[in-house]
C-alpha atoms as a PDB file:
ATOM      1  CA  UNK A   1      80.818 101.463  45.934  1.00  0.00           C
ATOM      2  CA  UNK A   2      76.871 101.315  46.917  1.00  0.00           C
ATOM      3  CA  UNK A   3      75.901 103.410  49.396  1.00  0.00           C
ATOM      4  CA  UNK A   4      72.622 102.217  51.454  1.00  0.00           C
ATOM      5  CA  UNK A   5      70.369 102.643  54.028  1.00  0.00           C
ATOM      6  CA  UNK A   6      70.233 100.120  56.751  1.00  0.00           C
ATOM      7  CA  UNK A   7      66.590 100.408  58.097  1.00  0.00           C
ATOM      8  CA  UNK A   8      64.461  98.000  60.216  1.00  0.00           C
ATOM      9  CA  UNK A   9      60.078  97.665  61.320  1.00  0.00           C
ATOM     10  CA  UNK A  10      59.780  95.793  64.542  1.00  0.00           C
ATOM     11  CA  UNK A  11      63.681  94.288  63.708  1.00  0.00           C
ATOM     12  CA  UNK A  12      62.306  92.708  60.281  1.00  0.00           C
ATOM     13  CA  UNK A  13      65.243  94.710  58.578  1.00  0.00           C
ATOM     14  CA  UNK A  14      66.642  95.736  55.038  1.00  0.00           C
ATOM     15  CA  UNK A  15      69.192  96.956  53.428  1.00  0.00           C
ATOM     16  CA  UNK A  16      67.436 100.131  51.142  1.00  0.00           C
ATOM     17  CA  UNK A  17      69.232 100.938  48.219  1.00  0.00           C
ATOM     18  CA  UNK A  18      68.400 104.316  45.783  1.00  0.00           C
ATOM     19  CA  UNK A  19      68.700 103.427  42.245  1.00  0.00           C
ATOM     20  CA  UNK A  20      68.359 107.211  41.902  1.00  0.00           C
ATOM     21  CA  UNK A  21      71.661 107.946  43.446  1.00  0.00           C
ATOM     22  CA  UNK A  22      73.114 104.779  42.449  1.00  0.00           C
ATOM     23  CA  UNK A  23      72.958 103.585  38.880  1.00  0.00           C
ATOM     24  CA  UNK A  24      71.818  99.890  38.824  1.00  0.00           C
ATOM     25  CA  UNK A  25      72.213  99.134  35.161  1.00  0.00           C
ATOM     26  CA  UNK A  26      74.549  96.043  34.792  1.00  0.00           C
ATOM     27  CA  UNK A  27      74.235  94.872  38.127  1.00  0.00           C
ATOM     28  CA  UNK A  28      72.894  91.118  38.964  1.00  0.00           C
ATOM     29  CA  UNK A  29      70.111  92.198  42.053  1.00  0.00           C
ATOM     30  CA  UNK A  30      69.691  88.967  42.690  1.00  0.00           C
ATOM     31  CA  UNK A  31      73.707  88.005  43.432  1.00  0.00           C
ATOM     32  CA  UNK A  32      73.273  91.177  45.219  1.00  0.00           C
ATOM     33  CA  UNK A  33      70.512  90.615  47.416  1.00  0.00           C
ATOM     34  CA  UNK A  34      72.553  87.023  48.395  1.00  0.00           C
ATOM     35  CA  UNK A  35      75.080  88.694  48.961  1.00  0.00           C
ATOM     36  CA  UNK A  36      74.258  92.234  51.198  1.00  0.00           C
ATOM     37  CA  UNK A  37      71.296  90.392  53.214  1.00  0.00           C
ATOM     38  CA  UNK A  38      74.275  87.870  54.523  1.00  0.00           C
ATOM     39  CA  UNK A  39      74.696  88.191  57.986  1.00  0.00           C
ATOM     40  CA  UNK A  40      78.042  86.511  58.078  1.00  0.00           C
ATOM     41  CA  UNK A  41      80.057  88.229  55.110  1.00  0.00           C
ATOM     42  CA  UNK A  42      77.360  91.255  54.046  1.00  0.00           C
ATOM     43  CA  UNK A  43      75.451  93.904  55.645  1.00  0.00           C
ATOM     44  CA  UNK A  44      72.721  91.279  57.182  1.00  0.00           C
ATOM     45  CA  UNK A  45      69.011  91.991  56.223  1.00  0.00           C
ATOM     46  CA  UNK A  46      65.852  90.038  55.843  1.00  0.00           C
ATOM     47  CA  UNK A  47      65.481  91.557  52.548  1.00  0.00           C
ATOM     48  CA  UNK A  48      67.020  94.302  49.881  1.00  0.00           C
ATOM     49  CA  UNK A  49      64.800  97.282  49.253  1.00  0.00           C
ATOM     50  CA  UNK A  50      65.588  99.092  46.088  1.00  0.00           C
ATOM     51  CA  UNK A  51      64.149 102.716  45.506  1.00  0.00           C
ATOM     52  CA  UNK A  52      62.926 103.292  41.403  1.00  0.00           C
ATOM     53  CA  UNK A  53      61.071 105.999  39.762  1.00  0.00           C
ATOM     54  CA  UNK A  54      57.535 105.081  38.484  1.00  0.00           C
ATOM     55  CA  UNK A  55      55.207 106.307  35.716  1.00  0.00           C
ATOM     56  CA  UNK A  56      52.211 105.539  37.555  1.00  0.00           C
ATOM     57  CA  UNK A  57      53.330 106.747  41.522  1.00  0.00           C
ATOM     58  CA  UNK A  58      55.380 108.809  43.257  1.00  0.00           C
ATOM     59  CA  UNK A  59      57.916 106.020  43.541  1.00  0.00           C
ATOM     60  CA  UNK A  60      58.031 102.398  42.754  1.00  0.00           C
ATOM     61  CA  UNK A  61      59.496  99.361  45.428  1.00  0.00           C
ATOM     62  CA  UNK A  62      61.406  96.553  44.704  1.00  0.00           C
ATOM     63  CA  UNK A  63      61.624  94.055  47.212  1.00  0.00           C
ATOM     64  CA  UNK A  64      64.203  91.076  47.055  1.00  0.00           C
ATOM     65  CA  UNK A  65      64.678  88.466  49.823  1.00  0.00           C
ATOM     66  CA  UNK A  66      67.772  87.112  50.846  1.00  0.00           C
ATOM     67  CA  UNK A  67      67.638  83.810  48.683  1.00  0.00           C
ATOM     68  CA  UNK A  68      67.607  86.715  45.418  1.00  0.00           C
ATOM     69  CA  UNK A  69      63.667  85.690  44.528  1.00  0.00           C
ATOM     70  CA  UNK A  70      61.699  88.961  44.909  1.00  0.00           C
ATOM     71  CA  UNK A  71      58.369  89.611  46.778  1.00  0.00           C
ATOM     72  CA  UNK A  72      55.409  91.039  45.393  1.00  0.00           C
ATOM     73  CA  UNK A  73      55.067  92.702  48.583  1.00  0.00           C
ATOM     74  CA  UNK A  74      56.313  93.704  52.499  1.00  0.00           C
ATOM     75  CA  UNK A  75      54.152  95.370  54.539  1.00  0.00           C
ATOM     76  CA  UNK A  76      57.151  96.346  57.369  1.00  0.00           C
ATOM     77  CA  UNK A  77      59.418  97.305  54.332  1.00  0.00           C
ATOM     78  CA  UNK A  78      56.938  99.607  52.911  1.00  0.00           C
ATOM     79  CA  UNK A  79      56.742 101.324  56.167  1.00  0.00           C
ATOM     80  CA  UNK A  80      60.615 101.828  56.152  1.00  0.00           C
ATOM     81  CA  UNK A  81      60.479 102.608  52.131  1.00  0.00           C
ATOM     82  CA  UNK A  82      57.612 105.460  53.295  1.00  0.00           C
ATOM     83  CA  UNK A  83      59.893 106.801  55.959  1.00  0.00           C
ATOM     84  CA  UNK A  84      63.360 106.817  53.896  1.00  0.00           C
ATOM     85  CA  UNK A  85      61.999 108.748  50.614  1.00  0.00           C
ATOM     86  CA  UNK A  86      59.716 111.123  53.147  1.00  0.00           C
ATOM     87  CA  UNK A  87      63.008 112.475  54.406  1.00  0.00           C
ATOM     88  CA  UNK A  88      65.031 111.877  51.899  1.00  0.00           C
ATOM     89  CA  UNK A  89      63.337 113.792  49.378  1.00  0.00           C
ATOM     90  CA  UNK A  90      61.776 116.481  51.835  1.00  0.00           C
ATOM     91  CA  UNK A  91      58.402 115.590  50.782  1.00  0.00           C
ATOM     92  CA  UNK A  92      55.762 118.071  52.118  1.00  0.00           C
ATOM     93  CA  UNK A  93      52.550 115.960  51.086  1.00  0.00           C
ATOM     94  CA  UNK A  94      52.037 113.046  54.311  1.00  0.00           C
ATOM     95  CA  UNK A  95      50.891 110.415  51.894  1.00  0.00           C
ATOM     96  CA  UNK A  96      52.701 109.012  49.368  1.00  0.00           C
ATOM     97  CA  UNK A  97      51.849 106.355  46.423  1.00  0.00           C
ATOM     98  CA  UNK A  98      53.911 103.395  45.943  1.00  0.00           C
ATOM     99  CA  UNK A  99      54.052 100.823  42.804  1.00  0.00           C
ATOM    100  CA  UNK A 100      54.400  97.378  43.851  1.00  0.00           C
ATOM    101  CA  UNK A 101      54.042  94.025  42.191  1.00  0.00           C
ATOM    102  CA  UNK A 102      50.811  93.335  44.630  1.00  0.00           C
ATOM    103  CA  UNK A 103      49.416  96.901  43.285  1.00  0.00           C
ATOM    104  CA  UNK A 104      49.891 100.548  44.133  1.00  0.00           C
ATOM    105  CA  UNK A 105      49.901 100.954  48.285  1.00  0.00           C
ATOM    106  CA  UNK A 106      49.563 104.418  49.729  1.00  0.00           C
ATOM    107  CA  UNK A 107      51.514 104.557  53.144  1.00  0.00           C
ATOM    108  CA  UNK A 108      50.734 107.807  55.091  1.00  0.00           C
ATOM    109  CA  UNK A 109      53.711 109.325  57.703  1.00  0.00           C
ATOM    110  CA  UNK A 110      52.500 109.811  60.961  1.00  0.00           C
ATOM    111  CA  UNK A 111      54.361 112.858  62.709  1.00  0.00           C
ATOM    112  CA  UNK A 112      55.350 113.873  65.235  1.00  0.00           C
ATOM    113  CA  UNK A 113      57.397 117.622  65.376  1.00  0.00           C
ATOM    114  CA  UNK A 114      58.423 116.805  61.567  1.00  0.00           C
ATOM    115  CA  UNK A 115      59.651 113.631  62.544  1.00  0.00           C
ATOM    116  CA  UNK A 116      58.405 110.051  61.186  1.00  0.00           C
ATOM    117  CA  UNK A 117      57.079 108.891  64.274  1.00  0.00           C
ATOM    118  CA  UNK A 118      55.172 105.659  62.884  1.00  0.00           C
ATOM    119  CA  UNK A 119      53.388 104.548  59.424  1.00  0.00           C
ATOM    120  CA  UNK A 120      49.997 104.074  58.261  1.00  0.00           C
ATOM    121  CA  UNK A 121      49.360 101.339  55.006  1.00  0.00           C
ATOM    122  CA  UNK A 122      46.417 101.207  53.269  1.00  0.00           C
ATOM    123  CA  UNK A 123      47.422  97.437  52.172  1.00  0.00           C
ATOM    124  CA  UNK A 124      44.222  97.105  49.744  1.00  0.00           C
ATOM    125  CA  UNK A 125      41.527  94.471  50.128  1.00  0.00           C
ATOM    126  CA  UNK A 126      43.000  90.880  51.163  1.00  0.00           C
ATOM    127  CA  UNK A 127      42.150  88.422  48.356  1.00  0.00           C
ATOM    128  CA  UNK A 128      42.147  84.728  47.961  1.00  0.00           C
ATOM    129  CA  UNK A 129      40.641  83.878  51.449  1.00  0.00           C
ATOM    130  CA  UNK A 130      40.338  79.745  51.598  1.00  0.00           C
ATOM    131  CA  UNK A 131      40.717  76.739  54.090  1.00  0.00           C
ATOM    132  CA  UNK A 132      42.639  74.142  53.185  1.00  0.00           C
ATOM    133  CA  UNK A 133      44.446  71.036  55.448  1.00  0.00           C
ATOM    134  CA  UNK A 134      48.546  69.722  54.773  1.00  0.00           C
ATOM    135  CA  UNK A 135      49.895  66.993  56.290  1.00  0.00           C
ATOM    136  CA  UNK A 136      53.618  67.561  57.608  1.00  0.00           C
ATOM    137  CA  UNK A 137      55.554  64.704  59.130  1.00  0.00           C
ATOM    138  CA  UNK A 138      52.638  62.654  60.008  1.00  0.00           C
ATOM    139  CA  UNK A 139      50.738  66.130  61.551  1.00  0.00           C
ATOM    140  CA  UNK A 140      47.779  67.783  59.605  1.00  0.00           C
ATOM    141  CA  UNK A 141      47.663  71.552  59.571  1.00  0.00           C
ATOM    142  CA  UNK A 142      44.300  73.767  58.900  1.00  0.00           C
ATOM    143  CA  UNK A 143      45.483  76.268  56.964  1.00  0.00           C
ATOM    144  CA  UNK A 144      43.666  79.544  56.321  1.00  0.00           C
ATOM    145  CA  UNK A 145      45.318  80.587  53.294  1.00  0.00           C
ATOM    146  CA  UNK A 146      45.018  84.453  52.414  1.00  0.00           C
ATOM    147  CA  UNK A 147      46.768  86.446  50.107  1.00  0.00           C
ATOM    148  CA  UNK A 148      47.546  90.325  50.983  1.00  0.00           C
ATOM    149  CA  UNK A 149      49.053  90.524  47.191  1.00  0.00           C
ATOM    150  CA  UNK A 150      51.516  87.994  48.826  1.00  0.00           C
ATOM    151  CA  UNK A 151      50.656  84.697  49.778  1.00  0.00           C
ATOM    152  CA  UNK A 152      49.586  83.748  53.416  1.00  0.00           C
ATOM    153  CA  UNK A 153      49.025  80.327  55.252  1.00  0.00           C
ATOM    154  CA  UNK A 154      47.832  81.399  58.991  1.00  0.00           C
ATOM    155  CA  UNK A 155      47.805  78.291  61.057  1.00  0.00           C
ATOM    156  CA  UNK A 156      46.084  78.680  64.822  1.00  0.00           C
ATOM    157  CA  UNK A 157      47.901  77.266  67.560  1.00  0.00           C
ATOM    158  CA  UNK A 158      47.539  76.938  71.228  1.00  0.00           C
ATOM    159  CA  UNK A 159      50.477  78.318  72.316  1.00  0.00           C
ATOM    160  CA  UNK A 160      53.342  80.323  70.009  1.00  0.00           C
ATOM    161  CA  UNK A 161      56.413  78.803  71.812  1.00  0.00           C
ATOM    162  CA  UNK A 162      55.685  75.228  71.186  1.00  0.00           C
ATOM    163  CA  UNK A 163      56.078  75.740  67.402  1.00  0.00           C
ATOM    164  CA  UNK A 164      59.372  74.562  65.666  1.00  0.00           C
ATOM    165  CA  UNK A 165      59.678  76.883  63.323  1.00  0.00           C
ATOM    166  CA  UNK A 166      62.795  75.857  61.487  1.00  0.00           C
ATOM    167  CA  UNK A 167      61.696  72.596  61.257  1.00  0.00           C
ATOM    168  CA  UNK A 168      57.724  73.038  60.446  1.00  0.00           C
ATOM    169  CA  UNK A 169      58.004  76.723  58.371  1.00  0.00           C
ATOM    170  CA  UNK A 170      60.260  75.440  55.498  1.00  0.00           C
ATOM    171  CA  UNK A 171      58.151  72.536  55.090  1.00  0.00           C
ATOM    172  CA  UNK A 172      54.875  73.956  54.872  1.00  0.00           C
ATOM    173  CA  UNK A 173      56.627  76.920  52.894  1.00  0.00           C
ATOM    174  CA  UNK A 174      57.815  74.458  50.182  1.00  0.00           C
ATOM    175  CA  UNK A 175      54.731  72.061  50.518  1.00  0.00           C
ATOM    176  CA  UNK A 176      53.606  71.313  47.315  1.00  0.00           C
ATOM    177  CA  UNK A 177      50.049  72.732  48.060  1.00  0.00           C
ATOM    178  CA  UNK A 178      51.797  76.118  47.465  1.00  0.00           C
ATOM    179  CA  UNK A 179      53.166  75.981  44.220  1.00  0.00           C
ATOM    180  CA  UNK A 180      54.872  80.072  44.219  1.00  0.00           C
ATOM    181  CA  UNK A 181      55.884  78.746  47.994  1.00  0.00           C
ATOM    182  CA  UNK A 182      54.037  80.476  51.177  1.00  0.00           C
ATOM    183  CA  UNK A 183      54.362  83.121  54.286  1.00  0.00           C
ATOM    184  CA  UNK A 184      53.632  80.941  57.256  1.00  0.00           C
ATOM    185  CA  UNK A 185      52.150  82.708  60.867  1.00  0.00           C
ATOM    186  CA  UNK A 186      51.336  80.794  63.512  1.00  0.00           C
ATOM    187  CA  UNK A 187      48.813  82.823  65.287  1.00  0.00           C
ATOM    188  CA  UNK A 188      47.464  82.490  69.042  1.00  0.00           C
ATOM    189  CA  UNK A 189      44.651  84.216  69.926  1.00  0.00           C
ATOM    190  CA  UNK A 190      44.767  85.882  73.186  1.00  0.00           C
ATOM    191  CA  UNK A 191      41.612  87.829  73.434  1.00  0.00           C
ATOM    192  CA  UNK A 192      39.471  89.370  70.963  1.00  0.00           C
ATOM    193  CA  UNK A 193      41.572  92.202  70.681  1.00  0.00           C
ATOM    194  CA  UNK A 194      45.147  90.692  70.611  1.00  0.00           C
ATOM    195  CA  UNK A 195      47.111  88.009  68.628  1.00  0.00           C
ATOM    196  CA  UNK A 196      50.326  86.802  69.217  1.00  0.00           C
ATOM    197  CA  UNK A 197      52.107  85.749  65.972  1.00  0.00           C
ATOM    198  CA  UNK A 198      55.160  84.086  64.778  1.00  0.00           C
ATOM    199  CA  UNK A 199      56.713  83.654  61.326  1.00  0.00           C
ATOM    200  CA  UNK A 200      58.654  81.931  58.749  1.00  0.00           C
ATOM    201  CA  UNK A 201      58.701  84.445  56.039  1.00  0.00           C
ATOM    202  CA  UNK A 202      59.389  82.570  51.851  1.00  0.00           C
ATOM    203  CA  UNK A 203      62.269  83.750  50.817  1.00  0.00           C
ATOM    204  CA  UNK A 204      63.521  84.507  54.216  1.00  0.00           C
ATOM    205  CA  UNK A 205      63.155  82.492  56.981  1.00  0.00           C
ATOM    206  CA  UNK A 206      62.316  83.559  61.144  1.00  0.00           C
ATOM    207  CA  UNK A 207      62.155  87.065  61.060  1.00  0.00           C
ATOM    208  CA  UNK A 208      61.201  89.076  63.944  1.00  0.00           C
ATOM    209  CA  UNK A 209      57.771  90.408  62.230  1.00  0.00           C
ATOM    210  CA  UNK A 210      55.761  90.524  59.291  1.00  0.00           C
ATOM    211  CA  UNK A 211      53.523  93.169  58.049  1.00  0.00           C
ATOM    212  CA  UNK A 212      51.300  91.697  55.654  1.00  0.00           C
ATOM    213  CA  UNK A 213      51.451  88.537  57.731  1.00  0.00           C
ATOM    214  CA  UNK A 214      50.200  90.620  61.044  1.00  0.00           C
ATOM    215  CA  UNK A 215      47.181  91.481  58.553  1.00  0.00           C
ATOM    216  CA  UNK A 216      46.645  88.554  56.895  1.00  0.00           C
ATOM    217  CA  UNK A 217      46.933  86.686  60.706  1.00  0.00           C
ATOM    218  CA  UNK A 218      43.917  89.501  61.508  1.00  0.00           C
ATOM    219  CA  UNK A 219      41.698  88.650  58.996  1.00  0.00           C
ATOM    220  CA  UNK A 220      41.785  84.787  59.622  1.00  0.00           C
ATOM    221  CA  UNK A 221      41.122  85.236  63.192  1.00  0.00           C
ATOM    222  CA  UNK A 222      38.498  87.502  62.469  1.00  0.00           C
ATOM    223  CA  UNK A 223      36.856  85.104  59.597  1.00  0.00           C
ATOM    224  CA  UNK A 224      37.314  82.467  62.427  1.00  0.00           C
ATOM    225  CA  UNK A 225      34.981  84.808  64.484  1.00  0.00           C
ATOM    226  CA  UNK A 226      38.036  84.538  66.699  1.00  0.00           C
ATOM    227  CA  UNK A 227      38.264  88.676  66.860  1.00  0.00           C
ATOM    228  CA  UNK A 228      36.914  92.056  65.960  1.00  0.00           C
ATOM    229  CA  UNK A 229      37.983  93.654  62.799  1.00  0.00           C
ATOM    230  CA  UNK A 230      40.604  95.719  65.009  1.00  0.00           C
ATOM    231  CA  UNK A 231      43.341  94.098  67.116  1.00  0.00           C
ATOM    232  CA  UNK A 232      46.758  94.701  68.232  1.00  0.00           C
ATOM    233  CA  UNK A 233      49.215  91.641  66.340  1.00  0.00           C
ATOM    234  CA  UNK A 234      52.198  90.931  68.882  1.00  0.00           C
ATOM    235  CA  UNK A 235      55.879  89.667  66.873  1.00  0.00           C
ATOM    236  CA  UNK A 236      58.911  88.843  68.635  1.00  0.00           C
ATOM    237  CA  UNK A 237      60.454  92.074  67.638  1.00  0.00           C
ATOM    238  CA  UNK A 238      57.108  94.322  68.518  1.00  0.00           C
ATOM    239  CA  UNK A 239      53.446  95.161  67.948  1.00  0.00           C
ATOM    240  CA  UNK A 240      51.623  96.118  64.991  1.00  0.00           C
ATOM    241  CA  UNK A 241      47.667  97.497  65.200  1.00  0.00           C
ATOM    242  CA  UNK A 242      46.189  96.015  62.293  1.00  0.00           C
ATOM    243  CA  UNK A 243      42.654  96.862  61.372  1.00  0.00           C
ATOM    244  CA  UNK A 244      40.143  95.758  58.583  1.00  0.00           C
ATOM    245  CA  UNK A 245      38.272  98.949  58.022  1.00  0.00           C
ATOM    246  CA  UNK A 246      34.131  98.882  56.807  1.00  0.00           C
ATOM    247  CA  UNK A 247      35.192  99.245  53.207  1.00  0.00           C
ATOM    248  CA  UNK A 248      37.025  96.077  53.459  1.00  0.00           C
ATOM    249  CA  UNK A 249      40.697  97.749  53.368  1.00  0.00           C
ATOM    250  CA  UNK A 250      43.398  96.210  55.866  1.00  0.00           C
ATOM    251  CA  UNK A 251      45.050  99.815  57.563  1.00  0.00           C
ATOM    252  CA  UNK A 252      48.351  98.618  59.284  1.00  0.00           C
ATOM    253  CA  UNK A 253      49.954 100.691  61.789  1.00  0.00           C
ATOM    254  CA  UNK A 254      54.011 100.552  62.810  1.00  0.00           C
ATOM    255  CA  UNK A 255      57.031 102.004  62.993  1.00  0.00           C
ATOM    256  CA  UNK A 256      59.875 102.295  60.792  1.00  0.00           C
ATOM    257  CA  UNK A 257      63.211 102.958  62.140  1.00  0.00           C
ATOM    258  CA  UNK A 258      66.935 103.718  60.307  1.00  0.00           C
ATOM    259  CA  UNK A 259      69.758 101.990  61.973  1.00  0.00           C
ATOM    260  CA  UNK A 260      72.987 103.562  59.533  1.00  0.00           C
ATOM    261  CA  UNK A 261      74.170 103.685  56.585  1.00  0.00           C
ATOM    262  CA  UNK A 262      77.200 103.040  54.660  1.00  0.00           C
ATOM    263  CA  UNK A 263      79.342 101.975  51.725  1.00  0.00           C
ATOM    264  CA  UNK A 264      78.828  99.153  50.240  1.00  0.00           C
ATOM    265  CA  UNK A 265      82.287  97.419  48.036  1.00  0.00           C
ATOM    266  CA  UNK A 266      80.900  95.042  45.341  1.00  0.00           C
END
């Protein structure tokens, strides 16, 4: 039996797991992840969080997607990692470090009476800013490929609900272009102050949002002159207020919410 933590940002969700509480050793996480994150004959998640201590943080995050590869990084996960060791561990400090394969991250609890109301991510400086052009079934794509410790291809659009994202996110995912594979948003700008962004996350397929995309969607559009250095990112499943602070550090806002939790028979 595994117990977990069923948790979701904006209804990207996971499945949270404490290797703390539950010893790990033996175990094949990536049959897991496959397995839990199935919607049909798991728990259903767009990803498996796993709790571990660190040497160099207050806690270290693993992050596996449902297809058992893992993910250097998730901005909505961290949010719901942030919120599930806050309580769980009845921290009295409001920020907390976090090892993760794209660095450490230090998410800060917003309250509100004692109560994880929202998170704040300092998500580091995004890296690897480029333009580059794919072809896909006889249409070419200007990409504007960032990486937030994760890698990013933000494509601009007219209009979010003409995309076919089944059809057009795997390809450009798997596109050769992008040998580790590729986050795709397609972002359309509706002001200077708001975006409105969908995704097909690697690893994972439509989701409902996409932290580090909503930031790496931000600094495109601003690059593109397209926005201010502040805007509010809308995602099917809610918003996100992304900003790219003076010191060139991306501060994402959200919330994190816990849906159950349970047993889980291996």
């Amino acid at each position: 039996m595994l117990h977990f933590i069923k948790m979701h940002g904006l209804g990207n969700d996971f499945v949270l797991v404490d290797s703390r509480k539950d010893k790990l050793d033996g175990i094949d996480l990536k049959k897991l992840a496959i397995e839990i994150c199935d919607r049909h004959f798991g728990v259903g998640a767009d990803g498996l969080l796993i709790v571990w201590p660190s040497k160099k943080a207050h806690y270290r995050m693993q992050v596996i997607n449902p297809d058992g590869s893992e993910a250097e990084m998730c901005g909505n996960g961290i949010r719901c990692f942030a919120k599930y060791v806050y309580e769980a561990d009845k921290l009295k400090e409001e920020v907390i470090s976090v090892e993760t394969l794209a660095g450490t991250l230090l998410p800060a609890v917003l309250l509100k009476e004692d109560k994880v109301m929202a998170v704040e991510v300092d998500m580091g400086v995004p890296q690897q800013i480029q333009k580059s052009k794919i072809k896909i079934q006889n249409n070419e794509y200007a990409i504007n490929e960032v990486s937030m410790g994760n890698p990013h291809a933000v494509i601009f659009v007219d209009d979010v609900n003409s995309v076919d994202i089944p059809v057009v996110g795997p390809l450009i995912e798997n596109d050769p272009h992008f040998p580790n594979r590729t986050n795709v948003e397609f972002v359309q700008v509706l002001n200077d102050k708001e975006l409105e962004v969908v995704v097909w996350e690697r690893g994972a397929g439509e989701t409902l949002a996409c932290g580090t995309g909503a930031c790496a969607s931000l600094v495109a559009a601003n690059l593109a002159g397209k926005t201010g250095r502040r805007a509010i990112v809308h995602l099917p499943g809610g918003n996100l207020d992304i900003e790219w602070a003076e010191d060139n550090h991306i501060l994402m806002r959200g919330p994190a919410e816990k849906v159950f939790e349970g047993d889980y028979n291996q």
